[in-house]
PDB file of N, CA and C in Angstrom:
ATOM      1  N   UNK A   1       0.838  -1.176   0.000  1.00  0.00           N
ATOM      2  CA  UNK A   1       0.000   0.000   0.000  1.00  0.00           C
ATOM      3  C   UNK A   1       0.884   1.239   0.000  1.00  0.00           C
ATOM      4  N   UNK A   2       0.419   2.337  -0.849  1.00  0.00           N
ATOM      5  CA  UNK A   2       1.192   3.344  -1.306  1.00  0.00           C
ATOM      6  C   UNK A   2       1.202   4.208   0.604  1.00  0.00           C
ATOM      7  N   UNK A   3       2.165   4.633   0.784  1.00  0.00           N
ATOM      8  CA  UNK A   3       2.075   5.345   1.906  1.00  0.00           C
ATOM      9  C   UNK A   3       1.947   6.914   1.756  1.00  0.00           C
ATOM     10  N   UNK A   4       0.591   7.611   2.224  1.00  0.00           N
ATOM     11  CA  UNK A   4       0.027   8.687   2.114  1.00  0.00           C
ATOM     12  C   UNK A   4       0.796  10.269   2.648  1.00  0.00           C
ATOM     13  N   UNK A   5       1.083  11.209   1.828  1.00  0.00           N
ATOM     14  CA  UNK A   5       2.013  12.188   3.195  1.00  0.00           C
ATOM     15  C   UNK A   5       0.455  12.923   3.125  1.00  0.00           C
ATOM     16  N   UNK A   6       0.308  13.711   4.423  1.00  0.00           N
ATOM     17  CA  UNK A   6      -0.694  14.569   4.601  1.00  0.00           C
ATOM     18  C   UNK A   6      -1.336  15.264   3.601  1.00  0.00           C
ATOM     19  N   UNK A   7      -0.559  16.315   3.001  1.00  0.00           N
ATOM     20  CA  UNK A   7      -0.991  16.898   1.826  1.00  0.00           C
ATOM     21  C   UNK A   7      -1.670  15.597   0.855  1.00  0.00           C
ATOM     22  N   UNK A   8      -1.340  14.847   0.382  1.00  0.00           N
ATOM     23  CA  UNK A   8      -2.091  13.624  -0.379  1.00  0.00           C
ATOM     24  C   UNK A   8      -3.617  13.444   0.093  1.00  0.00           C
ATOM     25  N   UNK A   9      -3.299  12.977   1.735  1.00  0.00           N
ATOM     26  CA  UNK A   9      -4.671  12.630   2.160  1.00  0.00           C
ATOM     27  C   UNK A   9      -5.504  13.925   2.662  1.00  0.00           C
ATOM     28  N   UNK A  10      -5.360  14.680   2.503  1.00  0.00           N
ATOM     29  CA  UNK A  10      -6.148  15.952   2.231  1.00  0.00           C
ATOM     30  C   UNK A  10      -7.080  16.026   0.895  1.00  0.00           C
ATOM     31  N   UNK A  11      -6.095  16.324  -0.171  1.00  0.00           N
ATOM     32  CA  UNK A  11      -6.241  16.121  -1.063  1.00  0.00           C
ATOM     33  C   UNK A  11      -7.647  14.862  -1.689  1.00  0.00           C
ATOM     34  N   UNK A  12      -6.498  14.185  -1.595  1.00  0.00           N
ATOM     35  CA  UNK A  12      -8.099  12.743  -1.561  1.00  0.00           C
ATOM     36  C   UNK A  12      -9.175  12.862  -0.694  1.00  0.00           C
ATOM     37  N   UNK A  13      -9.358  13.182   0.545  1.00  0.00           N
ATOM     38  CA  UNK A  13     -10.125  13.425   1.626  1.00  0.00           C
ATOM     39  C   UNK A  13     -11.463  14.701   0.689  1.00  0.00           C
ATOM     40  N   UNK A  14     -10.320  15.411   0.077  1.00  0.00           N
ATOM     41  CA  UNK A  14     -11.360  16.991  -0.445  1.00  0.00           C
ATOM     42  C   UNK A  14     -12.027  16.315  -1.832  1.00  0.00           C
ATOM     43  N   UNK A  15     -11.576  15.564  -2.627  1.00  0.00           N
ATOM     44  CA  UNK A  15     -11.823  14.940  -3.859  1.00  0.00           C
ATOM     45  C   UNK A  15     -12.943  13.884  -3.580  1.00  0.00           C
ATOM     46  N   UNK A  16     -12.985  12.743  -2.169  1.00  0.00           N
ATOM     47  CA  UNK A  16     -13.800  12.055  -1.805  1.00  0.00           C
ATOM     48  C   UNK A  16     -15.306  12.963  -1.215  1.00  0.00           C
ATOM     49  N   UNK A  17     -15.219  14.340  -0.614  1.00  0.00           N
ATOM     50  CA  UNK A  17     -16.113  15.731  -0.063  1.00  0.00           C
ATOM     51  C   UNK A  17     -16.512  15.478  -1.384  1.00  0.00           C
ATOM     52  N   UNK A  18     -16.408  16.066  -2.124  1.00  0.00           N
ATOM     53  CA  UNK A  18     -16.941  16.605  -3.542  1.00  0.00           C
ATOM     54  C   UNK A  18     -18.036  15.396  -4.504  1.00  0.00           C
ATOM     55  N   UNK A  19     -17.059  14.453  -4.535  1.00  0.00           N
ATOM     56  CA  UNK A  19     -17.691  13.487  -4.781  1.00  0.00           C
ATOM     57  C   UNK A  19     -19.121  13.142  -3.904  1.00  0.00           C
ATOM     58  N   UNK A  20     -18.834  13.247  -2.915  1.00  0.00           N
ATOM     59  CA  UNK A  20     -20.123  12.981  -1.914  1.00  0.00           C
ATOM     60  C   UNK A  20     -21.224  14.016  -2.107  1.00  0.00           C
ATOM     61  N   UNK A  21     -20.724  15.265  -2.556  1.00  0.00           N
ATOM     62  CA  UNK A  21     -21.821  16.451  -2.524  1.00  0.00           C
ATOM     63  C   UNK A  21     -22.281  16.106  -3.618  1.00  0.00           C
ATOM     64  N   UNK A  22     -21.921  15.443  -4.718  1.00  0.00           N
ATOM     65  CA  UNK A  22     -22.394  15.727  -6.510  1.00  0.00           C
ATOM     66  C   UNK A  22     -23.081  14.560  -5.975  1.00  0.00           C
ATOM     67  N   UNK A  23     -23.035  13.467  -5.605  1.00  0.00           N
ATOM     68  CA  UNK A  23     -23.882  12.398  -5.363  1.00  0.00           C
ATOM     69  C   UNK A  23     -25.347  12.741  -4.814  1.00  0.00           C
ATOM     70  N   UNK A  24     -24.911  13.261  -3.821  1.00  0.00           N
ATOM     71  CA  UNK A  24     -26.585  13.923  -3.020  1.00  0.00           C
ATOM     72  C   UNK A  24     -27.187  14.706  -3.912  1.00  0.00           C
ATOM     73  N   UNK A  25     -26.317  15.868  -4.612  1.00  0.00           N
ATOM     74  CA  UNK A  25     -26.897  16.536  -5.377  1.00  0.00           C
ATOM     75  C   UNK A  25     -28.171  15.908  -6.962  1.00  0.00           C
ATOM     76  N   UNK A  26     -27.109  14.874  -7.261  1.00  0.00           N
ATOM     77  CA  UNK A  26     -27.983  14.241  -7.974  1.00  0.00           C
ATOM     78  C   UNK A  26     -28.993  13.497  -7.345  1.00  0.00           C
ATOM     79  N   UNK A  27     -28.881  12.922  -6.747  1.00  0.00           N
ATOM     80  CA  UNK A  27     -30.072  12.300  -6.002  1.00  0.00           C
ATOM     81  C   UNK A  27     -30.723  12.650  -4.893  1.00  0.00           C
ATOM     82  N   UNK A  28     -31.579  14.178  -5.762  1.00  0.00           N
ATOM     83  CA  UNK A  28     -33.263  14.930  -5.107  1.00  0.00           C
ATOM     84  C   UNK A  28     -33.996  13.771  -4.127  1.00  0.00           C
ATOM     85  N   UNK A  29     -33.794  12.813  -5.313  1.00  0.00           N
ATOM     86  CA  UNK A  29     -34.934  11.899  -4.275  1.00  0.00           C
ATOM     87  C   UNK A  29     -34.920  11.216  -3.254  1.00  0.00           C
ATOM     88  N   UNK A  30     -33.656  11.113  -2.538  1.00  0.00           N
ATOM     89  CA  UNK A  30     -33.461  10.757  -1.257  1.00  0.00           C
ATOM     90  C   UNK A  30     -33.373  11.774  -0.239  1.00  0.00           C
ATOM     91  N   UNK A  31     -34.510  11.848   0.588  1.00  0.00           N
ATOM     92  CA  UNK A  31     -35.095  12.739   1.349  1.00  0.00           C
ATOM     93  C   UNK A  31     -33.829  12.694   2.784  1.00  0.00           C
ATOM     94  N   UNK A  32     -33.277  13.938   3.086  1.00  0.00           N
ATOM     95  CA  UNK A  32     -32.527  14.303   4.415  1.00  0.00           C
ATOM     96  C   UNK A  32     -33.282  13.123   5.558  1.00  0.00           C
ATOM     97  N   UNK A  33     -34.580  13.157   6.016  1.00  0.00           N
ATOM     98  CA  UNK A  33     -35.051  12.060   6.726  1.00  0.00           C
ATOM     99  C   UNK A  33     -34.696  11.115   6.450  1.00  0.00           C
ATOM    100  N   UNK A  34     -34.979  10.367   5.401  1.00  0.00           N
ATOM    101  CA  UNK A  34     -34.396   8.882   5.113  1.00  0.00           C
ATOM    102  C   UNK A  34     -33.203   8.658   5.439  1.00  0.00           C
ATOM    103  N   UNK A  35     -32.354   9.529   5.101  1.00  0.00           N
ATOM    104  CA  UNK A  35     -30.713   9.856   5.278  1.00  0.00           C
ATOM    105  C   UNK A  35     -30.705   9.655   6.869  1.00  0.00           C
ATOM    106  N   UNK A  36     -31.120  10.310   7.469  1.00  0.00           N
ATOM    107  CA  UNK A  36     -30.814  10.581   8.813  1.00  0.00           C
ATOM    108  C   UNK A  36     -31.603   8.958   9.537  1.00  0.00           C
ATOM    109  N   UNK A  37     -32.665   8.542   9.219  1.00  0.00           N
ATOM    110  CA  UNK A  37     -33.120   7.235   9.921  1.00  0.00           C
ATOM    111  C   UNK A  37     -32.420   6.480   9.323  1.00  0.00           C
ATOM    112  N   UNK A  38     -31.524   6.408   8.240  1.00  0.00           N
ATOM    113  CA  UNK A  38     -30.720   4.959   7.681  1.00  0.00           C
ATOM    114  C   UNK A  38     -28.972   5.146   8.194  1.00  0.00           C
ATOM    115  N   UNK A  39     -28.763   6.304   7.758  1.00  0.00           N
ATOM    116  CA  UNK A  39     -27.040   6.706   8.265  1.00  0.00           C
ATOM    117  C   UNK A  39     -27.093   7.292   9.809  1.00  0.00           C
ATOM    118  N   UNK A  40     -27.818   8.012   9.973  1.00  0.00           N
ATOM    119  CA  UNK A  40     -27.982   9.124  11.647  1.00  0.00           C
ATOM    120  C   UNK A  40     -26.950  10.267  10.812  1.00  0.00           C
ATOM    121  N   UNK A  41     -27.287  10.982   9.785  1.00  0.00           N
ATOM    122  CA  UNK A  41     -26.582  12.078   9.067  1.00  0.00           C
ATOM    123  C   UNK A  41     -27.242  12.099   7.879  1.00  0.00           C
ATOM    124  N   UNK A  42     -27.490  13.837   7.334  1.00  0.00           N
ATOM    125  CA  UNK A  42     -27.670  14.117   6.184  1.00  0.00           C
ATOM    126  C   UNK A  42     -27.289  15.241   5.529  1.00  0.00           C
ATOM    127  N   UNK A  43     -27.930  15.972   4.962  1.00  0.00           N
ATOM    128  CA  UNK A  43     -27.213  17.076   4.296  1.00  0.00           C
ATOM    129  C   UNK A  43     -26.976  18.008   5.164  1.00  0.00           C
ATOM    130  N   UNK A  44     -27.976  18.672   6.008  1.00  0.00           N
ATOM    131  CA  UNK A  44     -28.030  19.681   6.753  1.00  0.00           C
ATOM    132  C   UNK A  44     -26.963  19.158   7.899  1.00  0.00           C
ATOM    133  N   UNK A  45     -26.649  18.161   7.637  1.00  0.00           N
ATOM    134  CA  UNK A  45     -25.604  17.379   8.867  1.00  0.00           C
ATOM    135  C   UNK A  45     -23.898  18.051   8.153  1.00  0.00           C
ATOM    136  N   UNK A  46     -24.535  17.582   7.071  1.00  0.00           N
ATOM    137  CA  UNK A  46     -23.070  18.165   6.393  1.00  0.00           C
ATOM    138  C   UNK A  46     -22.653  19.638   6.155  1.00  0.00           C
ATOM    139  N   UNK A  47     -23.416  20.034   6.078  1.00  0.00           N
ATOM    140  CA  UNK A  47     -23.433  21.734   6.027  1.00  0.00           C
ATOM    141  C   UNK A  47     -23.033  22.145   7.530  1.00  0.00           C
ATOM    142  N   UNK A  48     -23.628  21.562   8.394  1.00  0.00           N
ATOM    143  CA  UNK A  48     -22.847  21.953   9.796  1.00  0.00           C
ATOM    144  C   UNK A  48     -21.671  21.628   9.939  1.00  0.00           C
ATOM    145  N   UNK A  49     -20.925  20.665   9.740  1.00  0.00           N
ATOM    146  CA  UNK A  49     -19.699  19.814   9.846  1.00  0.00           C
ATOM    147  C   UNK A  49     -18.687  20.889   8.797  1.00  0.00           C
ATOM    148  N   UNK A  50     -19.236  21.365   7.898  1.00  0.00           N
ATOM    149  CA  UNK A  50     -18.797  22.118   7.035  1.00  0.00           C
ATOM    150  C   UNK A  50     -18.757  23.125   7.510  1.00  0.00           C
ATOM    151  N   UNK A  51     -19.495  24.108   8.168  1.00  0.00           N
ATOM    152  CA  UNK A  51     -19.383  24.953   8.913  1.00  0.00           C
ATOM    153  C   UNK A  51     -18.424  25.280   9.733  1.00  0.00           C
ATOM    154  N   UNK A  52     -18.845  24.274  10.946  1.00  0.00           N
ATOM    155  CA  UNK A  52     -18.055  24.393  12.050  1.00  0.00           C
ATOM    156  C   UNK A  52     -16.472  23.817  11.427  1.00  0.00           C
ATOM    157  N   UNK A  53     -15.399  23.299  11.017  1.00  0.00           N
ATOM    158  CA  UNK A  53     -14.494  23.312  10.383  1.00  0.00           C
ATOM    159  C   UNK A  53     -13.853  24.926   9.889  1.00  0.00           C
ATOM    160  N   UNK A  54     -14.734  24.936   9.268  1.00  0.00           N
ATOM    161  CA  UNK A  54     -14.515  26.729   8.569  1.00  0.00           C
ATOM    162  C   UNK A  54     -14.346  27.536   9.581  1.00  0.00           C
ATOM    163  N   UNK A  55     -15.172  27.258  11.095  1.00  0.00           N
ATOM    164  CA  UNK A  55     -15.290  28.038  12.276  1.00  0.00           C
ATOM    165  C   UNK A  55     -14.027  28.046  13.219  1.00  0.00           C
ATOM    166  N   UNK A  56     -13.127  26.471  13.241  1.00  0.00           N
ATOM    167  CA  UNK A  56     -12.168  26.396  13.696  1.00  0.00           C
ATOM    168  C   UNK A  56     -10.777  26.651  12.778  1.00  0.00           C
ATOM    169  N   UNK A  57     -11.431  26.880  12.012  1.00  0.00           N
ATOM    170  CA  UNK A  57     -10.036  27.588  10.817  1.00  0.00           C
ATOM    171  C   UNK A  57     -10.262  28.965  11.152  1.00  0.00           C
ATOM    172  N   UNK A  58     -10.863  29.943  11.551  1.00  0.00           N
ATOM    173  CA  UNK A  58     -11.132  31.549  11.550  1.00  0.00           C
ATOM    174  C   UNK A  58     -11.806  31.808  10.456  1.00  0.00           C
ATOM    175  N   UNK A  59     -12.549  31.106   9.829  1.00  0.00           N
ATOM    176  CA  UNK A  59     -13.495  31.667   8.879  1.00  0.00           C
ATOM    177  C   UNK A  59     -14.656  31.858   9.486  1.00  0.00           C
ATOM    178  N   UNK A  60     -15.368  32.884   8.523  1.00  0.00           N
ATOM    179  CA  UNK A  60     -16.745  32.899   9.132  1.00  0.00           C
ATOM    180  C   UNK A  60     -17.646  32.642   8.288  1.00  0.00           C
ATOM    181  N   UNK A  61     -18.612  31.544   8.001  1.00  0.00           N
ATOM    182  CA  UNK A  61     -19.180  30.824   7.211  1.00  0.00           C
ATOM    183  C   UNK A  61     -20.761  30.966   8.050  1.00  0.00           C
ATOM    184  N   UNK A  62     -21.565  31.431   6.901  1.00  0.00           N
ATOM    185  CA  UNK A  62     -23.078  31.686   7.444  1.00  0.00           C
ATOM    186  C   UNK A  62     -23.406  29.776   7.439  1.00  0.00           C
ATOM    187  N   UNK A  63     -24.594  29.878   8.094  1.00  0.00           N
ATOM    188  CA  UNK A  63     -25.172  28.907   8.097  1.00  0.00           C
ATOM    189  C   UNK A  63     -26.090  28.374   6.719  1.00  0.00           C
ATOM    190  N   UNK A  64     -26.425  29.618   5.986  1.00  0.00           N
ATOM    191  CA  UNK A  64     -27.166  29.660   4.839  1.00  0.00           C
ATOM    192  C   UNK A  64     -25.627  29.117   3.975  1.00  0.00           C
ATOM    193  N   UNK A  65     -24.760  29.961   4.137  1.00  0.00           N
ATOM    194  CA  UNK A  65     -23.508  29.596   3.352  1.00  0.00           C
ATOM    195  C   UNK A  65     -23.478  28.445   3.210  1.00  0.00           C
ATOM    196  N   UNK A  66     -22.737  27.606   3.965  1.00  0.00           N
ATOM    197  CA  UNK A  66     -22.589  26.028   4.253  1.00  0.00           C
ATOM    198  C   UNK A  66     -23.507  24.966   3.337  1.00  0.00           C
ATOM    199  N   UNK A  67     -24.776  25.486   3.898  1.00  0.00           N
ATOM    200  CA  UNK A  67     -26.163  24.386   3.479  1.00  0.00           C
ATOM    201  C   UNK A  67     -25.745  25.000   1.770  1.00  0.00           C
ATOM    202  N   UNK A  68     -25.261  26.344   1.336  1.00  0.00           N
ATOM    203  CA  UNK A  68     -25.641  26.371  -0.246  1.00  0.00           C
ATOM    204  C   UNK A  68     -24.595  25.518  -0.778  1.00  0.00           C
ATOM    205  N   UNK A  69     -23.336  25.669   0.069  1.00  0.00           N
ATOM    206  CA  UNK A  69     -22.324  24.937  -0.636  1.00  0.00           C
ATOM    207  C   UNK A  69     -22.537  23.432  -0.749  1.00  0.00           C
ATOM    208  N   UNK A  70     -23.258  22.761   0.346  1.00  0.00           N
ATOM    209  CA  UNK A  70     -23.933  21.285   0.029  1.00  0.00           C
ATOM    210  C   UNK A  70     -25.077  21.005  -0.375  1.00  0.00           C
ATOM    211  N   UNK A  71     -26.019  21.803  -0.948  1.00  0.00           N
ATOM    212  CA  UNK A  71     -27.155  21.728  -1.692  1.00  0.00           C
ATOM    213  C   UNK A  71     -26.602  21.847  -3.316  1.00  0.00           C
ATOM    214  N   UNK A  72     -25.482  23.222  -3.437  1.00  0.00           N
ATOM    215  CA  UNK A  72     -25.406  23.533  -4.786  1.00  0.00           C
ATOM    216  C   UNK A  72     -26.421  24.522  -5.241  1.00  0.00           C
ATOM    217  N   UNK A  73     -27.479  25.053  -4.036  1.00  0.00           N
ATOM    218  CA  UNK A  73     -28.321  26.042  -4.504  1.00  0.00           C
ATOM    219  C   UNK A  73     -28.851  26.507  -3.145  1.00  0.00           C
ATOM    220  N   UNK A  74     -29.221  28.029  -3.371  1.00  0.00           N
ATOM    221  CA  UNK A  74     -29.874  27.970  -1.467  1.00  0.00           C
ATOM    222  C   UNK A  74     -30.899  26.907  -0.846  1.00  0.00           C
ATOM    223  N   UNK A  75     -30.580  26.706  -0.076  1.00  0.00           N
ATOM    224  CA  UNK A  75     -31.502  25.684   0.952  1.00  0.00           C
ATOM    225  C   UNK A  75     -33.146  25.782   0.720  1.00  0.00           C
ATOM    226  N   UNK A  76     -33.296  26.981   0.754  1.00  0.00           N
ATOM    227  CA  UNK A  76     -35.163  27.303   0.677  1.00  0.00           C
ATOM    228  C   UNK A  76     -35.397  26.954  -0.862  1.00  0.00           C
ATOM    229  N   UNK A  77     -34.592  27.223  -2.157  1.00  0.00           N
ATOM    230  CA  UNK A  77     -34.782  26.634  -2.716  1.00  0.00           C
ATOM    231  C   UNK A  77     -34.872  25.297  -3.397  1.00  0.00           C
ATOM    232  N   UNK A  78     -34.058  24.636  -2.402  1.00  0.00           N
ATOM    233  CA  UNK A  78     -33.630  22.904  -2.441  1.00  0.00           C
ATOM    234  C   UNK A  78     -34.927  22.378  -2.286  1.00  0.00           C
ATOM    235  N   UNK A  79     -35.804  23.091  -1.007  1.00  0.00           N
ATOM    236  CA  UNK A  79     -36.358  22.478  -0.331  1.00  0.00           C
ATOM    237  C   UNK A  79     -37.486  22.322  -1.138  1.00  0.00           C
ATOM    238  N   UNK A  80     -37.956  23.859  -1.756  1.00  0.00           N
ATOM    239  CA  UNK A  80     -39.062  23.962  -2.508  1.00  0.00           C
ATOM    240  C   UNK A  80     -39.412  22.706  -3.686  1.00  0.00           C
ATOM    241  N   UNK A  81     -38.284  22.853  -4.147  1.00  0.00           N
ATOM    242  CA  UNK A  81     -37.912  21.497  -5.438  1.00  0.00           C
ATOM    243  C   UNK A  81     -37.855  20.539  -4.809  1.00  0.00           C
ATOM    244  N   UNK A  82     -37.022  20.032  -4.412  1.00  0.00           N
ATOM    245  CA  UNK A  82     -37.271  18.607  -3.900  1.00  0.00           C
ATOM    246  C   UNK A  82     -37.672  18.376  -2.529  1.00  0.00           C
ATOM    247  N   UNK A  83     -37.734  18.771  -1.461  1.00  0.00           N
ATOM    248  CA  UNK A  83     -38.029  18.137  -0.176  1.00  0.00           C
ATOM    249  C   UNK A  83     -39.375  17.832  -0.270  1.00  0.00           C
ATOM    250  N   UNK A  84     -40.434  17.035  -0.048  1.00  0.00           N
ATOM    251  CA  UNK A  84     -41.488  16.292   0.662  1.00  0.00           C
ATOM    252  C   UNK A  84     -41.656  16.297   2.234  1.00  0.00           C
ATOM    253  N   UNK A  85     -43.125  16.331   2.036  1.00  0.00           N
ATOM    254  CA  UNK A  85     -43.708  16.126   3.467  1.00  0.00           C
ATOM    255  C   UNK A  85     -43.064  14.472   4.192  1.00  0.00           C
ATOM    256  N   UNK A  86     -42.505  14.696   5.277  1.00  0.00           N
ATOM    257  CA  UNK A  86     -42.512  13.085   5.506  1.00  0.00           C
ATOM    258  C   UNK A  86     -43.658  12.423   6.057  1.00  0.00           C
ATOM    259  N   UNK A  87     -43.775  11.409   5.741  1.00  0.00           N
ATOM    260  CA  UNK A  87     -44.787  10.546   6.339  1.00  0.00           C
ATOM    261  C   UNK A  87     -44.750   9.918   7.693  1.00  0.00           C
ATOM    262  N   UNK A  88     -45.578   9.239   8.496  1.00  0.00           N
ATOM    263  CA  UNK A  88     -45.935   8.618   9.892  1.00  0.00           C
ATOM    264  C   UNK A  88     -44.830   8.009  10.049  1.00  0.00           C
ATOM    265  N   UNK A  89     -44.747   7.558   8.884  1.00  0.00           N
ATOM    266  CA  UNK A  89     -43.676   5.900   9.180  1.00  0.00           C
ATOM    267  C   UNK A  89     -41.756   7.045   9.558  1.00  0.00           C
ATOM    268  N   UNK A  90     -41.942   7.740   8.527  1.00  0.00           N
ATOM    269  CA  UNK A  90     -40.080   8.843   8.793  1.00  0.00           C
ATOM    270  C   UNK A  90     -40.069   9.113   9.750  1.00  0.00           C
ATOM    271  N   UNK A  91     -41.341  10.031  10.171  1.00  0.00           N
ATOM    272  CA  UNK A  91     -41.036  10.840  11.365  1.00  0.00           C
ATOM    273  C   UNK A  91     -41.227  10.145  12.712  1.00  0.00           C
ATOM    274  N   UNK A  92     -41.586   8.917  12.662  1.00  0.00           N
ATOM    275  CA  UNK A  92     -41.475   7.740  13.861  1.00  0.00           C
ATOM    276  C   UNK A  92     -40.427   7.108  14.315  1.00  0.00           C
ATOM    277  N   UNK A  93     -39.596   7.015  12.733  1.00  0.00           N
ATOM    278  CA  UNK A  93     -38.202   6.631  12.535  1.00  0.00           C
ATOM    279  C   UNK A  93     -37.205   6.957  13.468  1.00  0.00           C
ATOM    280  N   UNK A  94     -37.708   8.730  12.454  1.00  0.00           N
ATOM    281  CA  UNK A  94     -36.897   9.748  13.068  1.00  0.00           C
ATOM    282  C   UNK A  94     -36.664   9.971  14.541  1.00  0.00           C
ATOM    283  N   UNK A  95     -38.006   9.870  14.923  1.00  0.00           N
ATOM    284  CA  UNK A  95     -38.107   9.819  16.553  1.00  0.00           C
ATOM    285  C   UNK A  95     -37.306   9.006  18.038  1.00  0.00           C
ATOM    286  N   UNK A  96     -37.628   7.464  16.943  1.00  0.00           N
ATOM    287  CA  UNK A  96     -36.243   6.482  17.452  1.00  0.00           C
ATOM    288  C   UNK A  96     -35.194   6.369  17.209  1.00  0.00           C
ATOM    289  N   UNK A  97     -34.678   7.105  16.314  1.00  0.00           N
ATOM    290  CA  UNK A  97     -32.879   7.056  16.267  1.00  0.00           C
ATOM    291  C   UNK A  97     -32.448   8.083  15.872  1.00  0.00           C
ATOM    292  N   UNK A  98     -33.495   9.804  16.350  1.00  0.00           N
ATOM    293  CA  UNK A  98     -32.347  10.891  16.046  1.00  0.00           C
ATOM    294  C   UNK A  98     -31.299  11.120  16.989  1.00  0.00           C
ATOM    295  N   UNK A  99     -30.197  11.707  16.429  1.00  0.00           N
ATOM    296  CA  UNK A  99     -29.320  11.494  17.213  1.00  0.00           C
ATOM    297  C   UNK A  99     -29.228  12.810  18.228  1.00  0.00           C
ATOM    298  N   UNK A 100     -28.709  12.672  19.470  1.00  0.00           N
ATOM    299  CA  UNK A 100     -28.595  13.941  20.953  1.00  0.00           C
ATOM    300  C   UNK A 100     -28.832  14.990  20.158  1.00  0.00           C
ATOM    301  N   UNK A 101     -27.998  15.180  18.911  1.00  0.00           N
ATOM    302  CA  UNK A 101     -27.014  17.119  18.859  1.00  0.00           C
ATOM    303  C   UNK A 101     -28.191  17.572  17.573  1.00  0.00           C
ATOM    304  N   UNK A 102     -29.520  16.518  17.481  1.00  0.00           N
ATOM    305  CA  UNK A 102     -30.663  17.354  16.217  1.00  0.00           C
ATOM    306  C   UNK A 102     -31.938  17.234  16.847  1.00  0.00           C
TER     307      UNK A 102
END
């Protein structure tokens, strides 16, 4: 196995980010709920994580910021387009395995 220097696994680390955002991005139809009752994380999970990072670097990154950079468009408009009402069965889900910090 090739042995990684930091800069590399950064690198790959930011290339594997990206990849992950174009994925969600394409796929509208997997609802943040589903995400969150199958993984315990979703977009709005990632936009915080994204955030707070930026926060311990001295940046100052809105909260609207973050969510646009992992939507790919503002949030209120994500939502309008694709988010759905969840149903009995999500938000029951949701109920049993959200996690402490949502």
């Amino acid at each position: 196995m090739t042995k990684l220097g930091d800069p590399q696994k950064t690198e790959l680390e930011a290339a594997a980010f990206r990849r992950l955002l174009q994925h969600l991005r394409e796929r509208t139809d997997v609802q943040n709920i589903d995400l969150m009752n199958l993984a315990g994380f979703c977009r709005n999970c990632l936009s915080n994580w994204y955030r707070e990072a930026a926060m311990d670097s001295g940046l100052d990154v809105s909260k609207e910021q973050s969510r646009e950079i992992v939507y790919g468009m503002p949030y209120e408009e994500w939502k309008r387009l694709h988010q759905n009402e969840a149903n009995g069965d999500q938000k029951a889900a949701f109920e049993r395995n959200k996690p402490v910090d949502h």
